[in-house]
Protein backbone atom coordinates (compact mmCIF):
# COMPACT_ATOMS: atom_id res chain seq x y z
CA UNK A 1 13.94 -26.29 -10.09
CA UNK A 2 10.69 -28.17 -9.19
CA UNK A 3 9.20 -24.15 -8.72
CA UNK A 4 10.34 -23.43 -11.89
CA UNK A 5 9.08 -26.52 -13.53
CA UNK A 6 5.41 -25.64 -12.02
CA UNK A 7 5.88 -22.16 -14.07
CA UNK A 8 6.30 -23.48 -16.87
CA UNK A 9 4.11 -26.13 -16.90
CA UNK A 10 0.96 -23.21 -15.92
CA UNK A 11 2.54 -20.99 -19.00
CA UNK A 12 2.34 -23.99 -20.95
CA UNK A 13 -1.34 -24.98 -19.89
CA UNK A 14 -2.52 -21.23 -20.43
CA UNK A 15 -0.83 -21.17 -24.13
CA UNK A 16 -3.40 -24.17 -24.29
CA UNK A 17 -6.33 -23.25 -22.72
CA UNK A 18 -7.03 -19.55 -23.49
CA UNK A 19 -7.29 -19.93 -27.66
CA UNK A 20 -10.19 -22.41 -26.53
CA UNK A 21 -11.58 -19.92 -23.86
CA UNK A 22 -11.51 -17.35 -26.60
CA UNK A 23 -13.38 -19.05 -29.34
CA UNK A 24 -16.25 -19.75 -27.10
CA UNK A 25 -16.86 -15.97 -26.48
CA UNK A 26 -16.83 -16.61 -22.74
CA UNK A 27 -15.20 -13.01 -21.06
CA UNK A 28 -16.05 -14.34 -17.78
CA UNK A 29 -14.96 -17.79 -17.70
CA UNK A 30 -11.61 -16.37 -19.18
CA UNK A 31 -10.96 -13.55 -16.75
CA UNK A 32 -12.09 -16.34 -13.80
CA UNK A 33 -8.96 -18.61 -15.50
CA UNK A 34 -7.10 -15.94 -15.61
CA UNK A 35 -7.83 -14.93 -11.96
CA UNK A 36 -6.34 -18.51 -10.84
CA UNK A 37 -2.92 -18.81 -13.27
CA UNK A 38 -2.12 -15.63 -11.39
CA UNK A 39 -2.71 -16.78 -7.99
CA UNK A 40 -0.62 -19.74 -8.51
CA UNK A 41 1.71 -18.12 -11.19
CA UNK A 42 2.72 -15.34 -9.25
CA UNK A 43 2.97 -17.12 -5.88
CA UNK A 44 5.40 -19.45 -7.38
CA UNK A 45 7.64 -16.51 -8.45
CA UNK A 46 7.32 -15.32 -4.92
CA UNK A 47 8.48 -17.99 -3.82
CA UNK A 48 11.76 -18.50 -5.73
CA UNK A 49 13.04 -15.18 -5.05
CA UNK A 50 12.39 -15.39 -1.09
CA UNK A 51 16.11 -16.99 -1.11
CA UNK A 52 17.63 -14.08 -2.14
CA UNK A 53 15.71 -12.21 0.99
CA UNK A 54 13.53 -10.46 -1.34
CA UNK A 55 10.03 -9.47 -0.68
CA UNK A 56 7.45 -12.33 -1.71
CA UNK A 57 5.46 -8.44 -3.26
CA UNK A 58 8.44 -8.38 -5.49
CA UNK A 59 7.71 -11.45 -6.60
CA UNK A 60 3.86 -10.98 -7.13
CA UNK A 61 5.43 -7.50 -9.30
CA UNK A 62 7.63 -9.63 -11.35
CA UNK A 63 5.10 -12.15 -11.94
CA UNK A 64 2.44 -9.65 -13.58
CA UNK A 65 5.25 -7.76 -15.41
CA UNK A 66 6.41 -11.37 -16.84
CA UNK A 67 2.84 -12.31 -17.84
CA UNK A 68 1.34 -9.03 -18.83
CA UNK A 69 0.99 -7.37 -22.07
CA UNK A 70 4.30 -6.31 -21.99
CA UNK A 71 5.99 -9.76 -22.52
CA UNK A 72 4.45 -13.06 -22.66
CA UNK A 73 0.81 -11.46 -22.72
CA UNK A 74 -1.29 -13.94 -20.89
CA UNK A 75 -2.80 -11.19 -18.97
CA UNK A 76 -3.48 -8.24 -21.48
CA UNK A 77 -5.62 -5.37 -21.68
CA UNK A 78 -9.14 -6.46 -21.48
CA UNK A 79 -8.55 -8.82 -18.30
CA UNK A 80 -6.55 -5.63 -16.39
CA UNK A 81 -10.09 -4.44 -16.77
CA UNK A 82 -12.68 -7.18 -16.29
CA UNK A 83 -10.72 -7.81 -13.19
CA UNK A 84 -10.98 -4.59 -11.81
CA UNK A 85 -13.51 -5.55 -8.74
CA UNK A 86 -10.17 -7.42 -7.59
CA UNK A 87 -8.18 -4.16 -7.12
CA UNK A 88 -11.45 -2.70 -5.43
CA UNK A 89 -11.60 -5.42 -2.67
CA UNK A 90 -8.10 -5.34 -2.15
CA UNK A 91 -7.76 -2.02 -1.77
CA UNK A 92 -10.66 -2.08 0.91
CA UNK A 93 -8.97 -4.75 2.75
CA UNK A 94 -5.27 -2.64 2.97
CA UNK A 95 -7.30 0.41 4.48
CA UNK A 96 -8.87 -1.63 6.33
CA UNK A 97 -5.84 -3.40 7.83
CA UNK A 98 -4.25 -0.45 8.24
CA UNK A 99 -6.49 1.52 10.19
CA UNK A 100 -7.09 -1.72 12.73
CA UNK A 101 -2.93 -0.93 13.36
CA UNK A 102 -3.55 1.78 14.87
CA UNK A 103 -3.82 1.41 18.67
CA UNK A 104 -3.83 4.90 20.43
CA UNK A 105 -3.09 3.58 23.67
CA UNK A 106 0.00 2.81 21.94
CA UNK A 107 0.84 6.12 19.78
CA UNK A 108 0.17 8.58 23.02
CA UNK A 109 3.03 7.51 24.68
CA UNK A 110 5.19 9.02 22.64
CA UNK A 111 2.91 11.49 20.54
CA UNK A 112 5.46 14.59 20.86
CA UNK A 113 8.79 12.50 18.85
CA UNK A 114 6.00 10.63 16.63
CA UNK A 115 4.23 13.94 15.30
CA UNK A 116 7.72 15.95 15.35
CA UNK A 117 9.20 13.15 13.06
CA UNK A 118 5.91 12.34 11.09
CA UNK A 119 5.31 15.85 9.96
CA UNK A 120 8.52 17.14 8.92
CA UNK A 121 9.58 14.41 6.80
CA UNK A 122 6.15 14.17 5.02
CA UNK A 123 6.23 17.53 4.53
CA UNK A 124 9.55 17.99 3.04
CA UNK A 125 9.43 15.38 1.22
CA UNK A 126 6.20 15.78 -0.72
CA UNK A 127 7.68 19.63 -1.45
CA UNK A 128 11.40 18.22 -2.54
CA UNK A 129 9.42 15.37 -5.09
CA UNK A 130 6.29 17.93 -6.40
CA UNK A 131 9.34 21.16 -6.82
CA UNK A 132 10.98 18.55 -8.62
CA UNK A 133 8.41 17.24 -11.18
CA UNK A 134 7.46 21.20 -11.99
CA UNK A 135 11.07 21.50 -12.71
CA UNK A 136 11.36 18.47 -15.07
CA UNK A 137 7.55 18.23 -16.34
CA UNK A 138 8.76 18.70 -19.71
CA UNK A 139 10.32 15.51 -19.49
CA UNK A 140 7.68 14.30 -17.50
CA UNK A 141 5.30 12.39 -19.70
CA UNK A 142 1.66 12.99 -17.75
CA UNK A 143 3.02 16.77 -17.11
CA UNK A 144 3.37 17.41 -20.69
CA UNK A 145 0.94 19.84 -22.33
CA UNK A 146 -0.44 21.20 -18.90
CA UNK A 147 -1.35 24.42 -17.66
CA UNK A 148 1.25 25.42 -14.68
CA UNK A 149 -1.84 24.96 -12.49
CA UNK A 150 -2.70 21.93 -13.92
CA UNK A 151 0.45 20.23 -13.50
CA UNK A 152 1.01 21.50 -9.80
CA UNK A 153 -2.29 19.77 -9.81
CA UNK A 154 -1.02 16.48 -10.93
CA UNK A 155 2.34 16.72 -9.44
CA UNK A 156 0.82 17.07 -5.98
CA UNK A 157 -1.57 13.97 -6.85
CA UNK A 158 1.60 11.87 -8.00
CA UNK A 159 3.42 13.40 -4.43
CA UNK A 160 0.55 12.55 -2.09
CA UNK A 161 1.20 8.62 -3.24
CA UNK A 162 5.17 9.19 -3.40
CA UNK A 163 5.60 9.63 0.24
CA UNK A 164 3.43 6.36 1.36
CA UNK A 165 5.78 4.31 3.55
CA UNK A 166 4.97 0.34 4.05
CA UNK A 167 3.69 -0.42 7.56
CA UNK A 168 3.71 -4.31 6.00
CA UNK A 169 7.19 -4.53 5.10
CA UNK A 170 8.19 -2.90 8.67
CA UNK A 171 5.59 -5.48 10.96
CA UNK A 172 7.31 -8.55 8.44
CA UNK A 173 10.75 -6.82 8.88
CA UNK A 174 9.87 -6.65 12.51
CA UNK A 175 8.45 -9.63 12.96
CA UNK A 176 11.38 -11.87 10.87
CA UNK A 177 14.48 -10.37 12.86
CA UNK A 178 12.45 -10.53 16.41
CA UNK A 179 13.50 -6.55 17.09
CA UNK A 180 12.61 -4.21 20.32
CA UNK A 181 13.50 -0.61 20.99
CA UNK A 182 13.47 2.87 20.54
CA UNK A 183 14.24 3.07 16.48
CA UNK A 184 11.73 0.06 16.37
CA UNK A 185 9.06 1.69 18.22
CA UNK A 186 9.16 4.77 16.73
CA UNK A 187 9.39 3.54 13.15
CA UNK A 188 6.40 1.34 13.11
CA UNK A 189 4.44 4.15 14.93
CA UNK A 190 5.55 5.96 12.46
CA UNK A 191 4.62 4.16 9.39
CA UNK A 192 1.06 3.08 10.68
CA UNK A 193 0.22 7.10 11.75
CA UNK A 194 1.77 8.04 8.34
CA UNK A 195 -1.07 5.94 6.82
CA UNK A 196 -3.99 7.93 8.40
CA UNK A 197 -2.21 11.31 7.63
CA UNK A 198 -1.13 10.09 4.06
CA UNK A 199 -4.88 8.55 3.03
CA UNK A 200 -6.52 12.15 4.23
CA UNK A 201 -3.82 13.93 2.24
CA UNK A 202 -4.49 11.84 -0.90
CA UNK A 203 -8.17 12.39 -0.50
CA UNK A 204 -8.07 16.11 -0.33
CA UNK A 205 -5.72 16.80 -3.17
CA UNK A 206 -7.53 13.93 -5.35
CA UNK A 207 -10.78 16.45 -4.56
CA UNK A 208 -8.87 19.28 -5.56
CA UNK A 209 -7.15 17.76 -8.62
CA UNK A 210 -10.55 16.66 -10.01
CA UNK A 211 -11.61 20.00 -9.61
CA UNK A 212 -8.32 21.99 -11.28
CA UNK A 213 -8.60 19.28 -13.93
CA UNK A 214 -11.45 17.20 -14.23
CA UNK A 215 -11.33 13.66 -14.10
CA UNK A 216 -12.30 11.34 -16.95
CA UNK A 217 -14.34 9.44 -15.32
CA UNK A 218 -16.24 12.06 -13.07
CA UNK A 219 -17.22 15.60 -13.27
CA UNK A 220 -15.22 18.37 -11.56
CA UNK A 221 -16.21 18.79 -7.76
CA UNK A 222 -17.49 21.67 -5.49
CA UNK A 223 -16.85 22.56 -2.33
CA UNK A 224 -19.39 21.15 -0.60
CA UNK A 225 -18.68 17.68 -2.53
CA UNK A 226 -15.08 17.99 -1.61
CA UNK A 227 -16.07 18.67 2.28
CA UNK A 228 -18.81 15.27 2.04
CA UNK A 229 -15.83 13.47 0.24
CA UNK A 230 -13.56 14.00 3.23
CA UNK A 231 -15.84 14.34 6.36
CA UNK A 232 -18.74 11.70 5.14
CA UNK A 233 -15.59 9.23 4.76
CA UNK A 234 -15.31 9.67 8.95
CA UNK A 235 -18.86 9.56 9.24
CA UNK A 236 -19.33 6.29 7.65
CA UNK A 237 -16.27 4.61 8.12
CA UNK A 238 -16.86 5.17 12.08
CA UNK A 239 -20.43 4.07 11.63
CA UNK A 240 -19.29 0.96 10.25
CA UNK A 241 -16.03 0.55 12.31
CA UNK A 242 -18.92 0.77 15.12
CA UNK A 243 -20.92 -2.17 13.81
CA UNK A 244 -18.09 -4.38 13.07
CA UNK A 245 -16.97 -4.20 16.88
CA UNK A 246 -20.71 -4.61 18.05
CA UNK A 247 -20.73 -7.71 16.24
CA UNK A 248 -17.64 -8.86 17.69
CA UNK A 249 -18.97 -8.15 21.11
CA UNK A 250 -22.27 -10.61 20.63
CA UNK A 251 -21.60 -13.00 17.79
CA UNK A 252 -18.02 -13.25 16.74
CA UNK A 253 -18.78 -16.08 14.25
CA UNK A 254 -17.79 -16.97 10.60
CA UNK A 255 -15.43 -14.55 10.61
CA UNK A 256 -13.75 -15.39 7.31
CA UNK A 257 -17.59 -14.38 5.45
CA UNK A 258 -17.94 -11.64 7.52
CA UNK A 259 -14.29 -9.88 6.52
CA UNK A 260 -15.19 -10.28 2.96
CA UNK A 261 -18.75 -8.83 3.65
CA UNK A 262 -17.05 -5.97 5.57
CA UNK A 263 -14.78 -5.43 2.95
CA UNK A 264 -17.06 -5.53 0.21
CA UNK A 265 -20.30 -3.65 1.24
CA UNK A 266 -17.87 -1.01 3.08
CA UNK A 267 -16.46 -0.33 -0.52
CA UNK A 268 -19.95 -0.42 -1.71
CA UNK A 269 -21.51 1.79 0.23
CA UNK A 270 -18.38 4.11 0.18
CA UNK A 271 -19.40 4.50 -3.53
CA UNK A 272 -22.82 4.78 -3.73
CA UNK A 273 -23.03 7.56 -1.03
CA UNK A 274 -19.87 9.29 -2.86
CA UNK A 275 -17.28 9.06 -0.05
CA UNK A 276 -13.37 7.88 -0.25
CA UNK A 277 -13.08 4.18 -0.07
CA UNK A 278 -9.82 4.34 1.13
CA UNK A 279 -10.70 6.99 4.17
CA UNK A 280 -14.05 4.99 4.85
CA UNK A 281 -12.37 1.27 5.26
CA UNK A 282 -9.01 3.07 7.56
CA UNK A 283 -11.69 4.65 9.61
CA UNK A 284 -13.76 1.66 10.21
CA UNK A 285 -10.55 -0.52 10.97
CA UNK A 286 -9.56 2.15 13.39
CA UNK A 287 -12.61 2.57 15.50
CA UNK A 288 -13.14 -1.51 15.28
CA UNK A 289 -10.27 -1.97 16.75
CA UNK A 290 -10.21 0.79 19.49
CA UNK A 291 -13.69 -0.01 21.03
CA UNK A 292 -13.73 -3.29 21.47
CA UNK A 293 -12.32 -4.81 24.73
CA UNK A 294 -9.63 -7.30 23.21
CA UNK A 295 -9.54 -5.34 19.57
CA UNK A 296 -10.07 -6.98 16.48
CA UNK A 297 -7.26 -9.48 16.36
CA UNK A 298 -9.98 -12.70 15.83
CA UNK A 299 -11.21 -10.11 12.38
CA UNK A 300 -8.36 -9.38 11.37
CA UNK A 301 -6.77 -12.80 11.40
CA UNK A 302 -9.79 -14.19 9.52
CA UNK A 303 -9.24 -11.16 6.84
CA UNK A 304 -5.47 -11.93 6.47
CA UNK A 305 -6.52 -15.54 5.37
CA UNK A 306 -9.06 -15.01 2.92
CA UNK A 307 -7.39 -11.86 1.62
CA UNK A 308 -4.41 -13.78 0.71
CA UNK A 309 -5.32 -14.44 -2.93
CA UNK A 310 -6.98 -11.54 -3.23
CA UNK A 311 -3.20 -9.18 -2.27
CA UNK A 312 -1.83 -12.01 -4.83
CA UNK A 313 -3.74 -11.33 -7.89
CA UNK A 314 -3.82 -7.50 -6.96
CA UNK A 315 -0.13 -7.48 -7.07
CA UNK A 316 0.12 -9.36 -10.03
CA UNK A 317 -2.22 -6.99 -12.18
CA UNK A 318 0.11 -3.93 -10.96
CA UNK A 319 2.84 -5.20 -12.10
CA UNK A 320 0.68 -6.42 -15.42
CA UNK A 321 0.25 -2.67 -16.17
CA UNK A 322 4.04 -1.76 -16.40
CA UNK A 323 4.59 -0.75 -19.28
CA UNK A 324 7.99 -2.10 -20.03
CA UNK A 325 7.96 0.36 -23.31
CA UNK A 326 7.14 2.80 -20.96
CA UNK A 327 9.56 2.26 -18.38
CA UNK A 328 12.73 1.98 -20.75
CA UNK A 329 12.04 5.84 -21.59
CA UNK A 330 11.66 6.97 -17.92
CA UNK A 331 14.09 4.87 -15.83
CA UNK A 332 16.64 7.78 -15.27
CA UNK A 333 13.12 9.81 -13.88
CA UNK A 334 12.29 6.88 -11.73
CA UNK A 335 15.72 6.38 -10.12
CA UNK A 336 15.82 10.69 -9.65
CA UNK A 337 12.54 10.80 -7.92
CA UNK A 338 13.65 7.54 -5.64
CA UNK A 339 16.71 9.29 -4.76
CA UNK A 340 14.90 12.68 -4.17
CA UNK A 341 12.12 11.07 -1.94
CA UNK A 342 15.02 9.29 0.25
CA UNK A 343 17.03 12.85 0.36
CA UNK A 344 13.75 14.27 1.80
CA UNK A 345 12.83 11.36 4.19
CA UNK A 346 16.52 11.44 5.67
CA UNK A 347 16.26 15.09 5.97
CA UNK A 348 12.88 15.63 7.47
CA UNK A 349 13.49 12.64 10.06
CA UNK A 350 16.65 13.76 10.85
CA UNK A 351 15.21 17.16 11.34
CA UNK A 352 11.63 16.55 13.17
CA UNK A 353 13.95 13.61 15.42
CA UNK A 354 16.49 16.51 16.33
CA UNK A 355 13.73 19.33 17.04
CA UNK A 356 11.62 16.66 19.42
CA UNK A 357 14.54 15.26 21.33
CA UNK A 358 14.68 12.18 20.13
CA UNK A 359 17.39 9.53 21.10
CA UNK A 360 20.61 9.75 18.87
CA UNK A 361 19.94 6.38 17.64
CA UNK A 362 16.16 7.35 16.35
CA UNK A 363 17.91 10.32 14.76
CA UNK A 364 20.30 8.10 12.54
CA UNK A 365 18.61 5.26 12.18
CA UNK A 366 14.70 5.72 11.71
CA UNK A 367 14.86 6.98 7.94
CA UNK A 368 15.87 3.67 6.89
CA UNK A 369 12.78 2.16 7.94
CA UNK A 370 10.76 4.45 5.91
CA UNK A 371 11.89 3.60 2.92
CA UNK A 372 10.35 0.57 1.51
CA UNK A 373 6.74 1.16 -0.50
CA UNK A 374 3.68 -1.12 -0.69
CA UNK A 375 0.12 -2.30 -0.76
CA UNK A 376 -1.46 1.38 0.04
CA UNK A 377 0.55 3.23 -2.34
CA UNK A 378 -0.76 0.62 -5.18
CA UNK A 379 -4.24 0.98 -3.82
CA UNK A 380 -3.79 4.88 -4.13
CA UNK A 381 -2.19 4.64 -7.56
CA UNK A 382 -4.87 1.91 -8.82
CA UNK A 383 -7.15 5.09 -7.60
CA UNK A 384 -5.82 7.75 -9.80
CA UNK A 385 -5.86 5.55 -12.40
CA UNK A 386 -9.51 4.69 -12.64
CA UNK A 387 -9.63 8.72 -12.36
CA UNK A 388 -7.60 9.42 -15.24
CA UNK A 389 -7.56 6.44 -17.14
CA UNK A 390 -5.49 8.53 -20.17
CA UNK A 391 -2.55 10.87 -18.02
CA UNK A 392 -2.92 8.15 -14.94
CA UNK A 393 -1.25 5.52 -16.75
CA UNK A 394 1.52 7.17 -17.47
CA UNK A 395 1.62 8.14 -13.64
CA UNK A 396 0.88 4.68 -12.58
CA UNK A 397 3.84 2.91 -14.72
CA UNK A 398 6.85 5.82 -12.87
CA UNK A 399 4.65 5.60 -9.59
CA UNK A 400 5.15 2.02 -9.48
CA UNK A 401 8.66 1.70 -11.23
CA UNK A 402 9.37 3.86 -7.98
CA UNK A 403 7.75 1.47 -5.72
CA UNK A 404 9.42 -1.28 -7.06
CA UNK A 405 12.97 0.33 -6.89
CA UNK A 406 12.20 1.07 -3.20
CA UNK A 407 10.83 -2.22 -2.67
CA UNK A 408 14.09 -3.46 -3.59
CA UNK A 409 16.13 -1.03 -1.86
CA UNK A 410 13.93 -0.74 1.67
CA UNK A 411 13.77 -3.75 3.48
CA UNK A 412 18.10 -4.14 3.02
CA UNK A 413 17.99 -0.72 4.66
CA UNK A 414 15.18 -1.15 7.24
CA UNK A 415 17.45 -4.28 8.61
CA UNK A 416 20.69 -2.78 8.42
CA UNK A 417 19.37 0.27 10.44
CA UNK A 418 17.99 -2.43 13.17
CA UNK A 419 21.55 -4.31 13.38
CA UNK A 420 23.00 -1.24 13.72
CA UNK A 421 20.80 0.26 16.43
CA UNK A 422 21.68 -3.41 18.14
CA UNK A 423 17.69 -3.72 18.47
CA UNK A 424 17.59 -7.39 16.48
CA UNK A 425 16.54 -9.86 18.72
CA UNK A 426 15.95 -8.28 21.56
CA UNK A 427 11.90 -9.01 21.71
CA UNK A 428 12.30 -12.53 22.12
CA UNK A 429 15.32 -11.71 25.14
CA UNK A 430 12.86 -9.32 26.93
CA UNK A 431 10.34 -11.39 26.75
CA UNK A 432 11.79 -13.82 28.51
CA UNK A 433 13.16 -11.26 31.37
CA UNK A 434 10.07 -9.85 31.69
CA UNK A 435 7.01 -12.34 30.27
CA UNK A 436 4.92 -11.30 27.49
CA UNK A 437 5.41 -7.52 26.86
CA UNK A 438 2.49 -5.36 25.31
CA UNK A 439 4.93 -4.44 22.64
CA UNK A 440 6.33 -7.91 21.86
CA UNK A 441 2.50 -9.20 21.03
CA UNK A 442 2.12 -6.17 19.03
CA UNK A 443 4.77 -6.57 16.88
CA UNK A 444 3.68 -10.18 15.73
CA UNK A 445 -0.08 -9.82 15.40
CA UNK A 446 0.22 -8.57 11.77
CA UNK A 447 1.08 -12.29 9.82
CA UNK A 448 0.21 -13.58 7.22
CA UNK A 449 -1.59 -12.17 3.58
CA UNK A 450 -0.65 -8.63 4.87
CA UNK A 451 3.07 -9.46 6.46
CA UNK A 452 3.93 -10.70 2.83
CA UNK A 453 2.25 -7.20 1.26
């Protein structure tokens, strides 16, 4: 009740407030109120549905959805915008995050079952959801009045982001039930590889899109744009990854300013030298963390703490640009895709687990873990929308009615698949057998801003 009472009380103080904001002509000062109700609005709302094991990212959904244009309207239109740089730095900070994941000592152990798994269940299930939207696109609203070529286009665009798994909700998942083992390994391995492979996908059929049907924000692309797109994103995202850990090596201080200056000149630069953002910031994380003698844990930490807020508010305005209208006349599309995406990632795991040899445990149990959608696939969407501001909406509000179903559904699944594989717990009971395990600190080092993405 008292959480409740705090939610009302900021509705109440906004109804207030903005009429006041609005007749001094001050767009700034209002988005900058705006910017803190949703920090505290939507972390409330977080909060009161963590009893019924939800997701606090549900929560931050929920809260934009409940203050956004499409019911109380506290956040509308004009502040989605003006608040843009927001999704911008978050989005640098998830690729980022992501990329400093990835530990190769770690993955080429058990590279053969990883790849084996990894490829065939992206694969089939980007072709089950893009066969599917060419089938429907008459009833698909962003598909509707395309050329065949443009909407294979577009349908690949909207599958590149559909198949994004949630390397967050696993490490929280992970790091909440204390699990060890083979279905554990190999689905985290799985999720934080999928997030390299997924980001380069995205980037080359984004390229390609843009040039089948040009953006409206940017002209079509050649060749040798879409090959600086793709390989200058390396380039510079190892160049910086390589001056992040030199600067952990000799002067490892204020850590918190240096994140955000990571963050934000890395998203900077990406732009001004006409790179991906996302591919830039995964690469940098990736090499930062792989050069460096004890990895980037001391970064990382101090980017998980001032990135909170940040994830917050970027939630928040996803959810703020549901559109509920929207959504009541393409729920049944929604729920199909989300049931065609989990047909495909049971099928190609079971598959790629079967072909590599992989335990009979990691065959049954693994898809579950894939399930659950989060901060990258909102980063990606929030990309194709500032691409196509007009058909990307439309795409945003069914990619992220999708997300949210999945958010729902993913974590249940991703812990009834541990109980079942009898892998809950066991970190804690082999750590005490055998000390502190590699695998054990692993699995805990992600906390924080990014274990509640």
């Amino acid at each position: 009740m008292r959480r409740v009472a705090v939610l009302l009380l900021l509705f109440l103080g906004m109804s207030l407030i903005i009429p006041i904001q609005q007749g001094a002509h001050d767009a700034g000062a209002r988005s900058l109120l705006i910017f803190g109700f949703l920090v505290l609005a939507a972390y409330t709302v977080g909060e009161l549905i963590t009893p019924l094991t939800l997701p606090r990212i549900t929560g931050f959904l929920l809260a934009g959805i409940l203050f956004g244009p499409s019911v109380l309207g506290v956040v509308d239109g004009n502040v989605i915008t003006e608040l843009a740089p927001v999704n911008r730095l978050a989005i640098a900070l998830i690729a980022f995050l992501a990329g400093a994941e990835l530990r190769w000592k770690e993955l080429r152990e058990h590279i053969k079952i990883l790849l084996g798994i990894l490829t065939s269940e992206l694969l089939l299930t980007f072709i089950a959801i893009v066969g599917t939207l060419l089938i429907v696109r008459q009833y698909v609203p962003f598909l509707q009045g395309t050329s065949l070529a443009e909407a294979f286009a577009l349908s690949a665009l909207f599958g590149a982001v559909a198949i994004v798994h949630s390397p967050a909700v696993v490490l929280a998942l992970l790091t909440e039930t204390g699990a060890k083992g083979t279905v554990t390994r190999t689905t985290l391995s799985i999720v934080l590889v999928a997030d390299v492979v997924v980001v380069l996908a995205f980037s080359l059929t984004l390229a390609v899109a843009r040039a089948v049907v040009p953006s409206d924000t940017a002209a079509a692309l050649s060749a040798g744009a879409v090959a600086w797109e793709l390989g200058g994103s390396v380039i510079v995202g190892a160049l910086l990854g390589g001056a992040v850990a030199l600067y952990l090596r000799f002067v490892e201080r204020e850590l918190i300013m240096f994140a955000l200056i990571v963050t934000f000149f890395g998203s900077e630069i990406a732009r001004l030298v006409h790179v991906e953002t996302l591919l830039t910031l995964l690469v940098a994380g990736f090499v930062a963390e792989n050069t460096t003698r004890h990895g980037a844990e001391a970064l990382l930490k101090a980017m998980e703490r001032s990135a909170a807020p940040v994830f917050v508010v970027f939630f928040a305005l996803a959810g703020a640009s549901i559109s509920l209208q929207t959504l009541a006349t393409i729920w049944p599309l929604a729920v199909g895709i989300v049931l065609v995406r989990g047909l495909g990632i049971w099928g190609g795991t079971y598959l790629g687990a079967r072909l590599t040899g992989a335990s009979p445990d990691e065959r049954r149990y693994t898809w579950m873990g894939l399930i659950a959608q989060a901060g990258v696939a909102i980063g990606l969407v929030a990309v194709i929308a500032e691409n196509y501001p007009e058909r990307g909406a439309g795409m945003q509000t069914l990619i992220l009615s999708v997300i949210a179903i999945n958010q729902l559904v993913g974590p249940v699944l991703g812990r009834v698949a541990l109980a079942r594989a009898g892998e809950i717990g066991k970190a804690e009971k082999m750590n005490e057998d055998e000390g502190a395990t590699n695998d054990g600190g692993a699995l805990r080092r992600s906390s924080g801003a990014i274990a509640e993405a």
